[in-house]
Protein backbone atom coordinates (compact mmCIF):
# COMPACT_ATOMS: atom_id res chain seq x y z
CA UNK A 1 6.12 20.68 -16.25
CA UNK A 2 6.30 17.59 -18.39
CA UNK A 3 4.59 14.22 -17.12
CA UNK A 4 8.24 12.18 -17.13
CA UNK A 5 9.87 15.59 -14.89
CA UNK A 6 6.95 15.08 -12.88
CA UNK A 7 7.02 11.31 -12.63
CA UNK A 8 10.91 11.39 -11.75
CA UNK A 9 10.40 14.13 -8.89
CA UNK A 10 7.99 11.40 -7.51
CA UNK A 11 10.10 8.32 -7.82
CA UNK A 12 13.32 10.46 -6.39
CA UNK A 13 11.12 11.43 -2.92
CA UNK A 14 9.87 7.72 -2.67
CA UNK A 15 13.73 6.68 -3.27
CA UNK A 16 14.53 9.60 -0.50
CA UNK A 17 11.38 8.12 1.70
CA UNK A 18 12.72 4.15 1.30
CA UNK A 19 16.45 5.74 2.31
CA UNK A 20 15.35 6.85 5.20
CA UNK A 21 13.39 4.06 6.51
CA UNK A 22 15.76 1.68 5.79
CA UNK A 23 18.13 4.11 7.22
CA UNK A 24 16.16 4.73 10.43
CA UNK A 25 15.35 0.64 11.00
CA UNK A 26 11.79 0.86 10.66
CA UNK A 27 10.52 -2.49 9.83
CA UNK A 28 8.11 -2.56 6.69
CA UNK A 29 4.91 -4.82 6.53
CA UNK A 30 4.08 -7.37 3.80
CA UNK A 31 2.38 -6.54 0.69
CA UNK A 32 0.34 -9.32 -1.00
CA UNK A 33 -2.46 -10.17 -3.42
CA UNK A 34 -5.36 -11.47 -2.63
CA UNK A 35 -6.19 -14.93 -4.51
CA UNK A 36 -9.75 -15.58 -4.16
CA UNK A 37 -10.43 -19.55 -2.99
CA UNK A 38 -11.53 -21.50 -6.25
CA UNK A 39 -13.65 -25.18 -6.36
CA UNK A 40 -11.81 -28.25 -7.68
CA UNK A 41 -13.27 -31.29 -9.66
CA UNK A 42 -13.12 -33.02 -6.57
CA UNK A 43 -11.80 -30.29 -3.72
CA UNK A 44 -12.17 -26.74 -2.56
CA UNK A 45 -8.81 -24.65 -2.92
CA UNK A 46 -8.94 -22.10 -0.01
CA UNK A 47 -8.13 -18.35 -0.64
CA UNK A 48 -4.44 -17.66 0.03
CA UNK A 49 -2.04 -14.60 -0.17
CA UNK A 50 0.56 -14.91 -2.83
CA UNK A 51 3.67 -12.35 -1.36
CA UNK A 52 4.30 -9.20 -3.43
CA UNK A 53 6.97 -7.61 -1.61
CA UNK A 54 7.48 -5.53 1.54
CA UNK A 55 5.87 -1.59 2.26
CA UNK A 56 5.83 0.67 4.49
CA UNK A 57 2.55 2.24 5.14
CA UNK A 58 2.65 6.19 5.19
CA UNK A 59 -1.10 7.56 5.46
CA UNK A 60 -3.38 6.45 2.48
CA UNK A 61 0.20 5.27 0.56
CA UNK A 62 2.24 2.54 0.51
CA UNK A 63 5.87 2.86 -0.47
CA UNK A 64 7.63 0.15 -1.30
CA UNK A 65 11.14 -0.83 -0.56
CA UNK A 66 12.11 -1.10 -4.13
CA UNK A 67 10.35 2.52 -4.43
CA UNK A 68 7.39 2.12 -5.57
CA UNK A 69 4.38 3.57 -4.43
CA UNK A 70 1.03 2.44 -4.04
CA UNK A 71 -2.21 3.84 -3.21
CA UNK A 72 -3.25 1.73 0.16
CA UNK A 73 -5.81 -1.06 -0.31
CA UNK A 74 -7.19 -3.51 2.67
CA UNK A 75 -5.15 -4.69 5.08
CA UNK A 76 -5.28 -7.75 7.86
CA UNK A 77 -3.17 -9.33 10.05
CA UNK A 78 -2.27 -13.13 9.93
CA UNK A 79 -4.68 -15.53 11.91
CA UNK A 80 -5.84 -18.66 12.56
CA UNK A 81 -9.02 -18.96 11.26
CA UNK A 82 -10.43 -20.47 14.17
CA UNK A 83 -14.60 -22.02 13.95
CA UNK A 84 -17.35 -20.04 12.97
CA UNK A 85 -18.81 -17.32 15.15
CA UNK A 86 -21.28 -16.54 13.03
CA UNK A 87 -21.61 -13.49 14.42
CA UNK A 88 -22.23 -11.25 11.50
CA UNK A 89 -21.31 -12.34 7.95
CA UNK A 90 -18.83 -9.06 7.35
CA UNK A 91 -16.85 -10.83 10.72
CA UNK A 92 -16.48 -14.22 8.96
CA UNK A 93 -15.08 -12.31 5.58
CA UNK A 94 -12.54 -10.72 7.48
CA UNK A 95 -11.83 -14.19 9.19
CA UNK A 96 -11.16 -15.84 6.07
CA UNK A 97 -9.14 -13.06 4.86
CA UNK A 98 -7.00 -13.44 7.93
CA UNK A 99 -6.69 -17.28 7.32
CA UNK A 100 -5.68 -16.81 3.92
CA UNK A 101 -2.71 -14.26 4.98
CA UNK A 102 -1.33 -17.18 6.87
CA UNK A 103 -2.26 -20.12 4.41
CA UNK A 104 0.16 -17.70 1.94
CA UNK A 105 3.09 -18.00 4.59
CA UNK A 106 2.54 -14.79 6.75
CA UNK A 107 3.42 -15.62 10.53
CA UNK A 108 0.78 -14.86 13.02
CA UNK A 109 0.08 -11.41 13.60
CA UNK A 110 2.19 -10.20 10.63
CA UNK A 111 0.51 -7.11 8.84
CA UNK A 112 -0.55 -8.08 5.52
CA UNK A 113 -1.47 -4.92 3.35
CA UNK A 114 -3.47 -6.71 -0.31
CA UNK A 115 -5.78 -4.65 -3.09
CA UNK A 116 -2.92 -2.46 -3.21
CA UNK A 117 -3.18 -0.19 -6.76
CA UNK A 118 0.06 0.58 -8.43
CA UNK A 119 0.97 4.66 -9.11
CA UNK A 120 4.34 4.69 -9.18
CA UNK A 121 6.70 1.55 -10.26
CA UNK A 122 9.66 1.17 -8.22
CA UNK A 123 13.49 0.72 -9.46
CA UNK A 124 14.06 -2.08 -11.94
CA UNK A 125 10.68 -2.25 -13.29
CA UNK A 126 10.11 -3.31 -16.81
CA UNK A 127 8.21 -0.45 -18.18
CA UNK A 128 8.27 3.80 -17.16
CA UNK A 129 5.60 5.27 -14.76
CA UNK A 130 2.49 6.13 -15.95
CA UNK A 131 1.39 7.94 -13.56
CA UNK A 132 -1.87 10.15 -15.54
CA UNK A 133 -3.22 6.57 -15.99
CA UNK A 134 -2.75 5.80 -12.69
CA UNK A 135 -4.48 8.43 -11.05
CA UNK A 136 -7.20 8.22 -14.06
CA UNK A 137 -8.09 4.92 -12.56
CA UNK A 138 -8.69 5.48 -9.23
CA UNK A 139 -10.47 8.90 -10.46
CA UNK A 140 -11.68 10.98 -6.88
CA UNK A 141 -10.43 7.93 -5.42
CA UNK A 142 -6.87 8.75 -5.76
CA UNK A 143 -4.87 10.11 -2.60
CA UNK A 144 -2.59 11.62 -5.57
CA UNK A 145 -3.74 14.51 -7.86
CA UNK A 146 -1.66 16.93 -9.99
CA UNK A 147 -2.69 20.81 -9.63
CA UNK A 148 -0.77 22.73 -11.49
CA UNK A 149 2.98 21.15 -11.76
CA UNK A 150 3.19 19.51 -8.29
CA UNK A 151 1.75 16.34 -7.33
CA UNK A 152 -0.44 16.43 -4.56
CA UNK A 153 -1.58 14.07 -1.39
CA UNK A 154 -4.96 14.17 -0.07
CA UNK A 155 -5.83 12.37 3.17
CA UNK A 156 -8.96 10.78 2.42
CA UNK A 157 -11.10 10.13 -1.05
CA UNK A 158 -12.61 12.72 -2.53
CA UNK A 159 -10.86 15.62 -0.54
CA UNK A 160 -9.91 18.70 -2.34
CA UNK A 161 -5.85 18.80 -3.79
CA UNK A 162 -5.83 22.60 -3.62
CA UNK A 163 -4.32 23.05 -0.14
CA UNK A 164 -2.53 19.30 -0.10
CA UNK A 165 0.99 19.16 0.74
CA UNK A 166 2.65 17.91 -2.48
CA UNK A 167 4.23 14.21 -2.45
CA UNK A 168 7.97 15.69 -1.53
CA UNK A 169 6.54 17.54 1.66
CA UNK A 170 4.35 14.78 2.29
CA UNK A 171 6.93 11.88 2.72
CA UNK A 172 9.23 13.96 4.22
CA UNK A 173 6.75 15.15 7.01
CA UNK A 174 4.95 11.30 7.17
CA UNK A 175 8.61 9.37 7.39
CA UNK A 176 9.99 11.83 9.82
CA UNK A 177 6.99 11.10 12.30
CA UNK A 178 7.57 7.45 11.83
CA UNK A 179 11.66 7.98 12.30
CA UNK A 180 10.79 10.17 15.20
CA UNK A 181 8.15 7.71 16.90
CA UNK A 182 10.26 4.30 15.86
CA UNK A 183 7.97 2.50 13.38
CA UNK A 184 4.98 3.14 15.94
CA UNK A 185 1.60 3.80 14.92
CA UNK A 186 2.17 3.25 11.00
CA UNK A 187 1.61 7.06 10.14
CA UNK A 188 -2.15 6.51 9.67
């Protein structure tokens, strides 16, 4: 199977997937990148979120309403940062990282998925899926792998592909357990 059949097959399930979400009123959560606080001449600019759409976290994916999928990065939840604890160093990180989700317009509380890597583009993007360089760059990483002419899910990093479900079975499974619990428990 060619690497465009296979890339459409993919996009048409995550188009399928988005439909029935949408469909189904299951709210999705934010996706963002992460912009690292910088120093000023004078000032310190604090680390913020810059908004890169809206997902809908399925397992180690993200699919995104326009249909694009991603493989799942970090995510937080908006927060005040609050004073220092200094409780443990790893603690504080994930404070700030909270703190920036709301300095980049998140409400409190909101789910804020960032490091997010691109596999699939969605509709309207400005150039075709790559999705052999995709995959080459997470390497083992990947929760996608071709074997033979299916693409394949794995649940964790570094788990075998022979045996996954491929992507079509996967969604279809993941978004009816979502449908069927009402947006509860994210499908992790």
């Amino acid at each position: 199977m060619a690497a465009q059949e296979l890339s459409d097959r993919a996009a048409e399930a995550c188009r399928t997937a988005v439909a029935s979400l949408s469909g189904a009123g299951i709210a999705p959560e934010a996706l963002a990148e992460y912009v690292p606080g910088r120093r000023g001449l004078l000032r310190r600019r604090p680390a913020t979120m810059r908004p890169r759409g809206e997902v809908w976290r399925v397992a180690p994916l993200l699919l995104g309403a326009d249909g694009a999928l991603y493989a799942a990065g970090r995510a937080t939840r908006s927060a005040e940062r609050g004073r220092p604890g200094y409780q443990s160093v790893s603690r504080e990180e994930r404070r700030e990282i909270a703190a920036a989700a709301l300095r980049g317009g998140y409400p409190v509380g909101a789910a804020v998925n960032f490091d997010a890597v691109l596999l699939l583009p969605g509709a309207g993007a400005a150039e075709p899926a790559d999705l052999d360089a995709a995959i080459a760059v997470l390497g083992e990483e990947s929760p996608i792998g071709v074997v033979g002419a299916e693409l394949r899910v794995r649940w964790r990093a570094g788990a075998p592909l022979e045996g996954a479900p491929s992507l079509e079975e996967f969604l279809r499974d993941r978004v009816a357990l979502l449908v069927e619990r009402g947006g509860e428990g994210a499908a992790s």
